[in-house]
PDB file of N, CA and C in Angstrom:
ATOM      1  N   UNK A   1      93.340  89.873  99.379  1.00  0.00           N
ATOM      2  CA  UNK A   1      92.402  90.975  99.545  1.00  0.00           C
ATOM      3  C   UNK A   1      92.886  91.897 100.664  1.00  0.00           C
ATOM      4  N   UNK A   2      92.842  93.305 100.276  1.00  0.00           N
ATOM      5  CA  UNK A   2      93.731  93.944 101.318  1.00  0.00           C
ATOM      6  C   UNK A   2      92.388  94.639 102.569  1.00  0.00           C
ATOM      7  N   UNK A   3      92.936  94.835 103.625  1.00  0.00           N
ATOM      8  CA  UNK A   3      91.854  95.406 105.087  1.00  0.00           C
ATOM      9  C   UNK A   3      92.051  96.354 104.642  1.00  0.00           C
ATOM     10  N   UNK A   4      90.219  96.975 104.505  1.00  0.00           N
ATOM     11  CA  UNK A   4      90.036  98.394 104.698  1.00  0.00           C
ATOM     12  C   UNK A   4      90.728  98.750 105.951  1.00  0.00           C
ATOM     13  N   UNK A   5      91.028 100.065 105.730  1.00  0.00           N
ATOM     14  CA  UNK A   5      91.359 100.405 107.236  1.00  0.00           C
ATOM     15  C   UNK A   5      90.299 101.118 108.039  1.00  0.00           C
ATOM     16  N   UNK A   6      90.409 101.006 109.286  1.00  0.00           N
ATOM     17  CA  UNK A   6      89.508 101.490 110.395  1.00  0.00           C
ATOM     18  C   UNK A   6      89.496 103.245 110.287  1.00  0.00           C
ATOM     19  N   UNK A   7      88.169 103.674 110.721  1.00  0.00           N
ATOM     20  CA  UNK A   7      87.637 104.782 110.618  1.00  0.00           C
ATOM     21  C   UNK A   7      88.047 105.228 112.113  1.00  0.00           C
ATOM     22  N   UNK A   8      88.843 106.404 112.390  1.00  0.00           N
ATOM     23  CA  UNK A   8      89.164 106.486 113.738  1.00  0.00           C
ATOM     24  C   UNK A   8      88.564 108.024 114.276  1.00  0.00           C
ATOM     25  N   UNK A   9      87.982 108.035 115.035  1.00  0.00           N
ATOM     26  CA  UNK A   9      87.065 108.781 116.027  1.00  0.00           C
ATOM     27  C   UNK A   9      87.522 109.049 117.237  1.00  0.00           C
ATOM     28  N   UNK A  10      87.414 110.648 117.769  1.00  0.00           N
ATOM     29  CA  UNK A  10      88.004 110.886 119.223  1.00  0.00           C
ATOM     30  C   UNK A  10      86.508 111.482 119.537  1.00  0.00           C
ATOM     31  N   UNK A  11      86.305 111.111 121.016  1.00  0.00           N
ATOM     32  CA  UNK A  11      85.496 111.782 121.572  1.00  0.00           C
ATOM     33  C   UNK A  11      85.889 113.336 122.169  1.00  0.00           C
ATOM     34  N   UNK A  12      84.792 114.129 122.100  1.00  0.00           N
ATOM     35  CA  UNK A  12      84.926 115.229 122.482  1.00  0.00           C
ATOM     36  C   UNK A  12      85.780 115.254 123.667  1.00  0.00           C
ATOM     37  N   UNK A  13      85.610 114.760 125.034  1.00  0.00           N
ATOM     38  CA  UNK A  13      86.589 114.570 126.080  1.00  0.00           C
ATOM     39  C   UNK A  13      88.704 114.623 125.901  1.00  0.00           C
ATOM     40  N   UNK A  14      87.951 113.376 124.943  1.00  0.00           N
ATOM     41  CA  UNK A  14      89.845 113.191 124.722  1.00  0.00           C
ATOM     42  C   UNK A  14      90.193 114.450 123.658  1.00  0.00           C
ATOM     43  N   UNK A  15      89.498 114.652 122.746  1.00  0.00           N
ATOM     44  CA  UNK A  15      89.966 115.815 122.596  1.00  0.00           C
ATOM     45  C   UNK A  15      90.526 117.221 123.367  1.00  0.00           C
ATOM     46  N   UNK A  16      89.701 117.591 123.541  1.00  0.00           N
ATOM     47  CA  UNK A  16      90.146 118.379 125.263  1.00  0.00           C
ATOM     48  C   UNK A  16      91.371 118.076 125.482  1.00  0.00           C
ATOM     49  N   UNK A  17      91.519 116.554 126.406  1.00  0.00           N
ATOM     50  CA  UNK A  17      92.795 116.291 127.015  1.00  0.00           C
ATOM     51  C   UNK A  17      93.621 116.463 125.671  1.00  0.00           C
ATOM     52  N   UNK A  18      93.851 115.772 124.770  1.00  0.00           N
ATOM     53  CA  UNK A  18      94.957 115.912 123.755  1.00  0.00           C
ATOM     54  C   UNK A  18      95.150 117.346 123.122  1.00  0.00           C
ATOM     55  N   UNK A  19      94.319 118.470 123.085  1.00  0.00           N
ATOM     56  CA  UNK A  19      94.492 119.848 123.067  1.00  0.00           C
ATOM     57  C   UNK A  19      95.342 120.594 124.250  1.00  0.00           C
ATOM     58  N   UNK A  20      95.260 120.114 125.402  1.00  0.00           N
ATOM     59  CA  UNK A  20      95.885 120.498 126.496  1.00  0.00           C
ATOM     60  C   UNK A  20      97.425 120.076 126.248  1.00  0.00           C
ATOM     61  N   UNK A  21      98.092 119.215 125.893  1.00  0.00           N
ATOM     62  CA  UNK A  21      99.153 118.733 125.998  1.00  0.00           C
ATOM     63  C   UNK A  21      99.983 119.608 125.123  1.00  0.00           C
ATOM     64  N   UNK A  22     101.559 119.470 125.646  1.00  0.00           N
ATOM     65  CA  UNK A  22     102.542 120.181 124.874  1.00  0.00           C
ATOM     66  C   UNK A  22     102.361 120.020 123.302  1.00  0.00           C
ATOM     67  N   UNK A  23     102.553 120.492 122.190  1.00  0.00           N
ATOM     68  CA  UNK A  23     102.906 120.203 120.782  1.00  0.00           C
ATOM     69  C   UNK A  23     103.749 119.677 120.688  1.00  0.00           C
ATOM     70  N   UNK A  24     104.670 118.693 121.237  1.00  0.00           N
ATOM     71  CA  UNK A  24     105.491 117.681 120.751  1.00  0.00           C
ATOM     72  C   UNK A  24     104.574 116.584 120.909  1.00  0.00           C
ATOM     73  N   UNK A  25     104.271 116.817 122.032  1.00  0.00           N
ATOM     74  CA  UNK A  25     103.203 115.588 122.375  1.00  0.00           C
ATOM     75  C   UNK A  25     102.246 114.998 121.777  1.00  0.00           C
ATOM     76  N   UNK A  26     101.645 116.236 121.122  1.00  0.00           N
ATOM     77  CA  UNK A  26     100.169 116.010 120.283  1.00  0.00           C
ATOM     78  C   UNK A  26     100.921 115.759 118.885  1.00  0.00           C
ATOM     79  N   UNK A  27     102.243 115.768 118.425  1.00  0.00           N
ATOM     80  CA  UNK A  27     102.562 115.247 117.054  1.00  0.00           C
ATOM     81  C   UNK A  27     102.913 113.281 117.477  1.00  0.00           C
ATOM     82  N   UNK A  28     103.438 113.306 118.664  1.00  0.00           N
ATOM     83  CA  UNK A  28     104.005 111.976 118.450  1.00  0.00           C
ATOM     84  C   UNK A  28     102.677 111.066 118.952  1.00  0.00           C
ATOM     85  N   UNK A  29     101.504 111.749 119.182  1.00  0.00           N
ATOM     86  CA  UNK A  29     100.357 110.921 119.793  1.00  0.00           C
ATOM     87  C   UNK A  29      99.658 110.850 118.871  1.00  0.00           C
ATOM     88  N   UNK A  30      99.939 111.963 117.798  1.00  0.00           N
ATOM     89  CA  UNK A  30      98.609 111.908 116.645  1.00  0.00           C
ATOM     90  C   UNK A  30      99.505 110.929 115.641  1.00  0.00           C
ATOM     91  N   UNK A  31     100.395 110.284 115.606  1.00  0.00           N
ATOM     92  CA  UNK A  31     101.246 110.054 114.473  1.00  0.00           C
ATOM     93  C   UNK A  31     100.529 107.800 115.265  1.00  0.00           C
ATOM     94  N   UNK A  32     100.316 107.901 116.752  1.00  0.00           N
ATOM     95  CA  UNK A  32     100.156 106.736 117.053  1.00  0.00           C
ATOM     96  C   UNK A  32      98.704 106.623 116.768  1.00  0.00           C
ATOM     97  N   UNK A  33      97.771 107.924 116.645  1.00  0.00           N
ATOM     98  CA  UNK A  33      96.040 107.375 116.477  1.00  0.00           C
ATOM     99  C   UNK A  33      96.571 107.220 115.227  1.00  0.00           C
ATOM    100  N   UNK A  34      96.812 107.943 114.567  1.00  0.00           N
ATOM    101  CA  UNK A  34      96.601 107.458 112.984  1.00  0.00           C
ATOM    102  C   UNK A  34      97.026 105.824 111.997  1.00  0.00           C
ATOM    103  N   UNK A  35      98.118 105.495 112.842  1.00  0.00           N
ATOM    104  CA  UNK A  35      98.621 104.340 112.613  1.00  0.00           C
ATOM    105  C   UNK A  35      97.581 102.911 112.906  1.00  0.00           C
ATOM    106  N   UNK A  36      96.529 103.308 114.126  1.00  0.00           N
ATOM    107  CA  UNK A  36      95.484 102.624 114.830  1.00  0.00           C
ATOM    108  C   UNK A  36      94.528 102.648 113.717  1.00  0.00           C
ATOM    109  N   UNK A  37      94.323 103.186 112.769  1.00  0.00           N
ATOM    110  CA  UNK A  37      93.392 102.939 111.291  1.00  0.00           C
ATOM    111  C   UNK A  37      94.019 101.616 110.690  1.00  0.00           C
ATOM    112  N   UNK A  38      95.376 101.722 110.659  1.00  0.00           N
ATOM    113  CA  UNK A  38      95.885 100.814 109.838  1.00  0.00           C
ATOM    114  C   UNK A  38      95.931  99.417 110.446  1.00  0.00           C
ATOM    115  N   UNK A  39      96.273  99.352 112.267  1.00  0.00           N
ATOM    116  CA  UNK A  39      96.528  98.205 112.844  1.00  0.00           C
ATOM    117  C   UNK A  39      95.895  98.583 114.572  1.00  0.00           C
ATOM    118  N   UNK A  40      94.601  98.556 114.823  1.00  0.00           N
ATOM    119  CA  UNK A  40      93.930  98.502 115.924  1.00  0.00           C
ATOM    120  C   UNK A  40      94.831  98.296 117.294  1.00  0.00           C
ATOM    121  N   UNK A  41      95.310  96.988 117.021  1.00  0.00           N
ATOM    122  CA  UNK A  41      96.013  96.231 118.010  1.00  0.00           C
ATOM    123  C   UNK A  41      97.584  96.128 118.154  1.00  0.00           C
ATOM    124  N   UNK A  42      98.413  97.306 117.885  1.00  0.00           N
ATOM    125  CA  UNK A  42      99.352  97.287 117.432  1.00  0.00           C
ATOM    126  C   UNK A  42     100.193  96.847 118.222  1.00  0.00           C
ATOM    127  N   UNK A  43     101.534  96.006 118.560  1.00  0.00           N
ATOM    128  CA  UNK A  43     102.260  95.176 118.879  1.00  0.00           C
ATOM    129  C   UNK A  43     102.900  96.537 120.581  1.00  0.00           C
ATOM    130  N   UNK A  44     102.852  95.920 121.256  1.00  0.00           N
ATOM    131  CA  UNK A  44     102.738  96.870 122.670  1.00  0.00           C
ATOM    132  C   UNK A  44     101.374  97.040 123.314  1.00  0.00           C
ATOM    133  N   UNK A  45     100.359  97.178 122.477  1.00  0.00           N
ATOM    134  CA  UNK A  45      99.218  97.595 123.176  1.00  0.00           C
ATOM    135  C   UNK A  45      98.351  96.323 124.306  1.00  0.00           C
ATOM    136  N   UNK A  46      98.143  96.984 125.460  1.00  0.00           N
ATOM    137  CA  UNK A  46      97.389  96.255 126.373  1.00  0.00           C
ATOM    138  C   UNK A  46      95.774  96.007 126.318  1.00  0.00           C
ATOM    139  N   UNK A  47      95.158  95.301 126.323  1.00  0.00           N
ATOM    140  CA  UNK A  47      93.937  94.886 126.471  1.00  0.00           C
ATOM    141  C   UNK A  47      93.269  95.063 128.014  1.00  0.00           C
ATOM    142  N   UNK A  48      92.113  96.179 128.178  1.00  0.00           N
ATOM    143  CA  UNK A  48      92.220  96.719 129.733  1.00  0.00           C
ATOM    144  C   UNK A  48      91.021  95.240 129.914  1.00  0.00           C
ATOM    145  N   UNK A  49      90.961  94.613 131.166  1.00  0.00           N
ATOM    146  CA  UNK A  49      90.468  94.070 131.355  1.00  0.00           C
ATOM    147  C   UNK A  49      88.754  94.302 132.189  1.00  0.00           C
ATOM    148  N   UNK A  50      88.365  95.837 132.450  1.00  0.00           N
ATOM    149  CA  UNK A  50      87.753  95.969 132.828  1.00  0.00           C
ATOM    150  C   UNK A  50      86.401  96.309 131.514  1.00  0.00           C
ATOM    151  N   UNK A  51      86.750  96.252 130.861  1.00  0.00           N
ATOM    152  CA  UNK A  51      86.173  96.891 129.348  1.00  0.00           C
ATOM    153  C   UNK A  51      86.231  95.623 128.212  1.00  0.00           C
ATOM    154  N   UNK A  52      85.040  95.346 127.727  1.00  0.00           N
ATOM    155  CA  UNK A  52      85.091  94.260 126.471  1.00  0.00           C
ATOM    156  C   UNK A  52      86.327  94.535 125.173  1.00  0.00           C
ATOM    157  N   UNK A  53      86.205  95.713 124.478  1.00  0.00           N
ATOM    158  CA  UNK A  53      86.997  95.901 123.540  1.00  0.00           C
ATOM    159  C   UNK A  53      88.085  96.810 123.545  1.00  0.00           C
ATOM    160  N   UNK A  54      88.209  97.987 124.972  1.00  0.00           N
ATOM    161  CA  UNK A  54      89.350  98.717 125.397  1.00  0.00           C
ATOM    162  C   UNK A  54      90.323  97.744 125.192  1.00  0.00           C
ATOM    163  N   UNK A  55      91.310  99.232 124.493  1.00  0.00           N
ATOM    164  CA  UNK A  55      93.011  98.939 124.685  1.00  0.00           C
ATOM    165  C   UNK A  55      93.612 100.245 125.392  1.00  0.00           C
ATOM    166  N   UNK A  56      95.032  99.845 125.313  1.00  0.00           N
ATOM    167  CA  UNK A  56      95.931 101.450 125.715  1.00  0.00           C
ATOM    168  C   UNK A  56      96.579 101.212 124.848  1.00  0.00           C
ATOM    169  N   UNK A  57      97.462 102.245 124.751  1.00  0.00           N
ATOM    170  CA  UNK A  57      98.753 102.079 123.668  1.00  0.00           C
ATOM    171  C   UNK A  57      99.929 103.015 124.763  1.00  0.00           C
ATOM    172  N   UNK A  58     100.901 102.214 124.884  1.00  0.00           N
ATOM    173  CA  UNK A  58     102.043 103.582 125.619  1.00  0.00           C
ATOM    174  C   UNK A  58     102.928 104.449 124.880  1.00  0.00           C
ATOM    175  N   UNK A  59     102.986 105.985 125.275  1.00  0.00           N
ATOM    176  CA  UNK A  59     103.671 106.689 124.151  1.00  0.00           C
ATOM    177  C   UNK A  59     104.285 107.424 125.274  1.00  0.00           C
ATOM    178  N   UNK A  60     105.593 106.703 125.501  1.00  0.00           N
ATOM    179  CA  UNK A  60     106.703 107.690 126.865  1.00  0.00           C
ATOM    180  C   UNK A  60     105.781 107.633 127.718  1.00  0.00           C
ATOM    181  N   UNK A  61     105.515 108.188 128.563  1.00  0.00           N
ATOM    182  CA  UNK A  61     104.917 108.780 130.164  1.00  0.00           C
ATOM    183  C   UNK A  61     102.951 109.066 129.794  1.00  0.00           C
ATOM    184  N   UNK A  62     103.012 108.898 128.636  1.00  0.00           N
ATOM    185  CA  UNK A  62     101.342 108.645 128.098  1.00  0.00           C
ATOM    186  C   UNK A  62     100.803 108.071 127.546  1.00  0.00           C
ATOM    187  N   UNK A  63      99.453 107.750 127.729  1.00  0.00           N
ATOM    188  CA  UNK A  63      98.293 106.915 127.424  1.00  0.00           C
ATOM    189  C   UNK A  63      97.408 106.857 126.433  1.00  0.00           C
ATOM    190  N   UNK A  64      96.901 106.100 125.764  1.00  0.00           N
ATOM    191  CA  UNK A  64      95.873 106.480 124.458  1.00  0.00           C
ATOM    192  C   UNK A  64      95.117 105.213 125.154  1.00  0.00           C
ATOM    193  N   UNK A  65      93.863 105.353 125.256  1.00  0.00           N
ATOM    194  CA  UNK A  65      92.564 104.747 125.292  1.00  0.00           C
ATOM    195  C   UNK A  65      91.611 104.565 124.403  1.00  0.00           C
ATOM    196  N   UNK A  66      91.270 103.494 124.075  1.00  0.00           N
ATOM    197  CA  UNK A  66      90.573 103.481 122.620  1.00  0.00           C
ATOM    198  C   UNK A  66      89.509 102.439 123.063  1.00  0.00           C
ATOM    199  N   UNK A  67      88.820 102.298 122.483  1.00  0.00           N
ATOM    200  CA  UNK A  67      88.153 101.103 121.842  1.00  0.00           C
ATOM    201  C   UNK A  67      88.146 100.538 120.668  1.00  0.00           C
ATOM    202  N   UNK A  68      87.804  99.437 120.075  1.00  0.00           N
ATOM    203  CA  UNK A  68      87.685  99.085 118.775  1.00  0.00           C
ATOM    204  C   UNK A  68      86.389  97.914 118.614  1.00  0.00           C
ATOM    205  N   UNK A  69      85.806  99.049 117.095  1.00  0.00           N
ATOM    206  CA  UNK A  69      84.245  97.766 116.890  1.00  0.00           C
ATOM    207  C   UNK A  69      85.260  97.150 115.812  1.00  0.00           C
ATOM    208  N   UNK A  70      85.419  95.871 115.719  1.00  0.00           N
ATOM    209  CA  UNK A  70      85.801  95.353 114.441  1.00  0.00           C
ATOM    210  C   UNK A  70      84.580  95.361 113.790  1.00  0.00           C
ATOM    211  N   UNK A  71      83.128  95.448 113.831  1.00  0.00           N
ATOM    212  CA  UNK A  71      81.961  94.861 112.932  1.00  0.00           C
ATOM    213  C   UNK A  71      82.139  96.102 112.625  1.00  0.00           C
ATOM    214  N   UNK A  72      82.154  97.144 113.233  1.00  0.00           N
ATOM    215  CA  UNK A  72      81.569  98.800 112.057  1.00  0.00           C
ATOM    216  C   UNK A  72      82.579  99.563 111.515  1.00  0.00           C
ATOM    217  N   UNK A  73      84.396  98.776 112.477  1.00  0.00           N
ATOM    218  CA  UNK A  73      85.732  99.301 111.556  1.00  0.00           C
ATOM    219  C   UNK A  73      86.077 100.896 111.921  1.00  0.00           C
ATOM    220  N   UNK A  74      85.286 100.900 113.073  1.00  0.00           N
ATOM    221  CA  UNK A  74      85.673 101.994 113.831  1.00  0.00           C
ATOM    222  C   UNK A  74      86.308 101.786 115.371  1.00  0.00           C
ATOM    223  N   UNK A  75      87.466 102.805 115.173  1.00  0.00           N
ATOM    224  CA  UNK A  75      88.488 102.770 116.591  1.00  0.00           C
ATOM    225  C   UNK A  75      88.279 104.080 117.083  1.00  0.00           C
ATOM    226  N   UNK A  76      87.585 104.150 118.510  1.00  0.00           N
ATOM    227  CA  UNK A  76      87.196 104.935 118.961  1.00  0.00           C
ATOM    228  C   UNK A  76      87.934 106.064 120.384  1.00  0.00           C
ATOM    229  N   UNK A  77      89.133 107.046 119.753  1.00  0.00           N
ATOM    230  CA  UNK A  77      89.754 107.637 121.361  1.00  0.00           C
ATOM    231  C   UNK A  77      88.750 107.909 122.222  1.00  0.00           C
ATOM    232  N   UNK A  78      89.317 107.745 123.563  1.00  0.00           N
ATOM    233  CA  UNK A  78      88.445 108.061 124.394  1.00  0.00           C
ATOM    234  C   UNK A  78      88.807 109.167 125.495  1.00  0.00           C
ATOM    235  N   UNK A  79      90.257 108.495 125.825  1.00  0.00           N
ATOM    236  CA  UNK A  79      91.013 109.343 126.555  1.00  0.00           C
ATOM    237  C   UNK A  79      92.592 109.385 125.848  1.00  0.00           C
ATOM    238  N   UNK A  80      93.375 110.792 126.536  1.00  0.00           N
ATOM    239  CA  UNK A  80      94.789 110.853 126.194  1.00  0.00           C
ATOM    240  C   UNK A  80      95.197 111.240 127.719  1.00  0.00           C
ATOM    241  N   UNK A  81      96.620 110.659 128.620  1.00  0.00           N
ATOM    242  CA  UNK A  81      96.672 111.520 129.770  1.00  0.00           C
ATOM    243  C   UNK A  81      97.582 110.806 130.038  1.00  0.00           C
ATOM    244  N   UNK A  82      98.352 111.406 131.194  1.00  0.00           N
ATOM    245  CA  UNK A  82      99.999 111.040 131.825  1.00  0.00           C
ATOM    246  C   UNK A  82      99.444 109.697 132.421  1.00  0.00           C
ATOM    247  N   UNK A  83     100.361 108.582 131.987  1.00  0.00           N
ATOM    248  CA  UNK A  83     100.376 107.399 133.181  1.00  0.00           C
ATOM    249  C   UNK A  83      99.912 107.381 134.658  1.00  0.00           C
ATOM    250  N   UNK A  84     100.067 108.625 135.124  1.00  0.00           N
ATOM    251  CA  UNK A  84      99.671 108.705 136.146  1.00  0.00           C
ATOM    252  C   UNK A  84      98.149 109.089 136.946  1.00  0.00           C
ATOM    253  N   UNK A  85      97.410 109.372 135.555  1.00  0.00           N
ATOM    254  CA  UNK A  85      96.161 110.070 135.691  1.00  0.00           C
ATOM    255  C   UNK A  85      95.628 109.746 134.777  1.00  0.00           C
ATOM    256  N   UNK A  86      95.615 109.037 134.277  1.00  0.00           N
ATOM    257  CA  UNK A  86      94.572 108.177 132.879  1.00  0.00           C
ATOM    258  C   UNK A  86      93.598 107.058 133.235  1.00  0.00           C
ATOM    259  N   UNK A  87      93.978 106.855 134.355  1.00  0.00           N
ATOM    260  CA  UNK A  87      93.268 105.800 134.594  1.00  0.00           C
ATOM    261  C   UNK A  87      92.209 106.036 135.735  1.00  0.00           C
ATOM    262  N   UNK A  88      92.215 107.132 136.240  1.00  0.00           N
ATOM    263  CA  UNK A  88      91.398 107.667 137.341  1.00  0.00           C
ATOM    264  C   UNK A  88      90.055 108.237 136.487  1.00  0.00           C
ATOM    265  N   UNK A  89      88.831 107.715 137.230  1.00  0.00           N
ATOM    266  CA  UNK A  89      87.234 108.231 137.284  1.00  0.00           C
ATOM    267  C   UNK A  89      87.313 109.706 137.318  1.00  0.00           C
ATOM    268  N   UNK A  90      86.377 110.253 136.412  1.00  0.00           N
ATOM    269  CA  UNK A  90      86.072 111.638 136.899  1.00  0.00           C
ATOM    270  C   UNK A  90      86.503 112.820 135.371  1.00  0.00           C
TER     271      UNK A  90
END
């Protein structure tokens, strides 16, 4: 029996940030959400420990922040941003 795949959702925020970024950027970042329908947890990705179902995914010098409900099959962006500023409040 084959997995539906996951319904993937950006919040208004990360949108923003992922609109801001160069167009190379936003092809090789949109090419990694989309793949996150097919495999949530994809082989690299970290599990943040401050958050029940947060992950990251690394793409070069940037970040994808997600969540994932496995019960409703939705993977949720939250944030996109340089290694260096993705992880900061605010």
């Amino acid at each position: 029996m084959d997995r539906q795949p996951y319904r993937v959702e950006t919040t208004e925020r990360a949108m923003k940030e992922f609109l801001a970024l160069p167009t190379p950027m936003q092809e090789r970042l949109n090419a990694v959400v989309n793949h996150l329908a097919v495999d949530p947890r994809p082989r690299g990705c970290v599990k943040l420990e401050s958050f029940k179902n947060a992950f990251r995914v690394q793409v070069g010098d940037y970040r994808v922040i997600y969540v994932v409900d496995d019960e409703a099959g939705v993977v949720t962006v939250t944030k996109f941003g340089h290694r260096g500023s993705v992880y900061r409040r605010g």
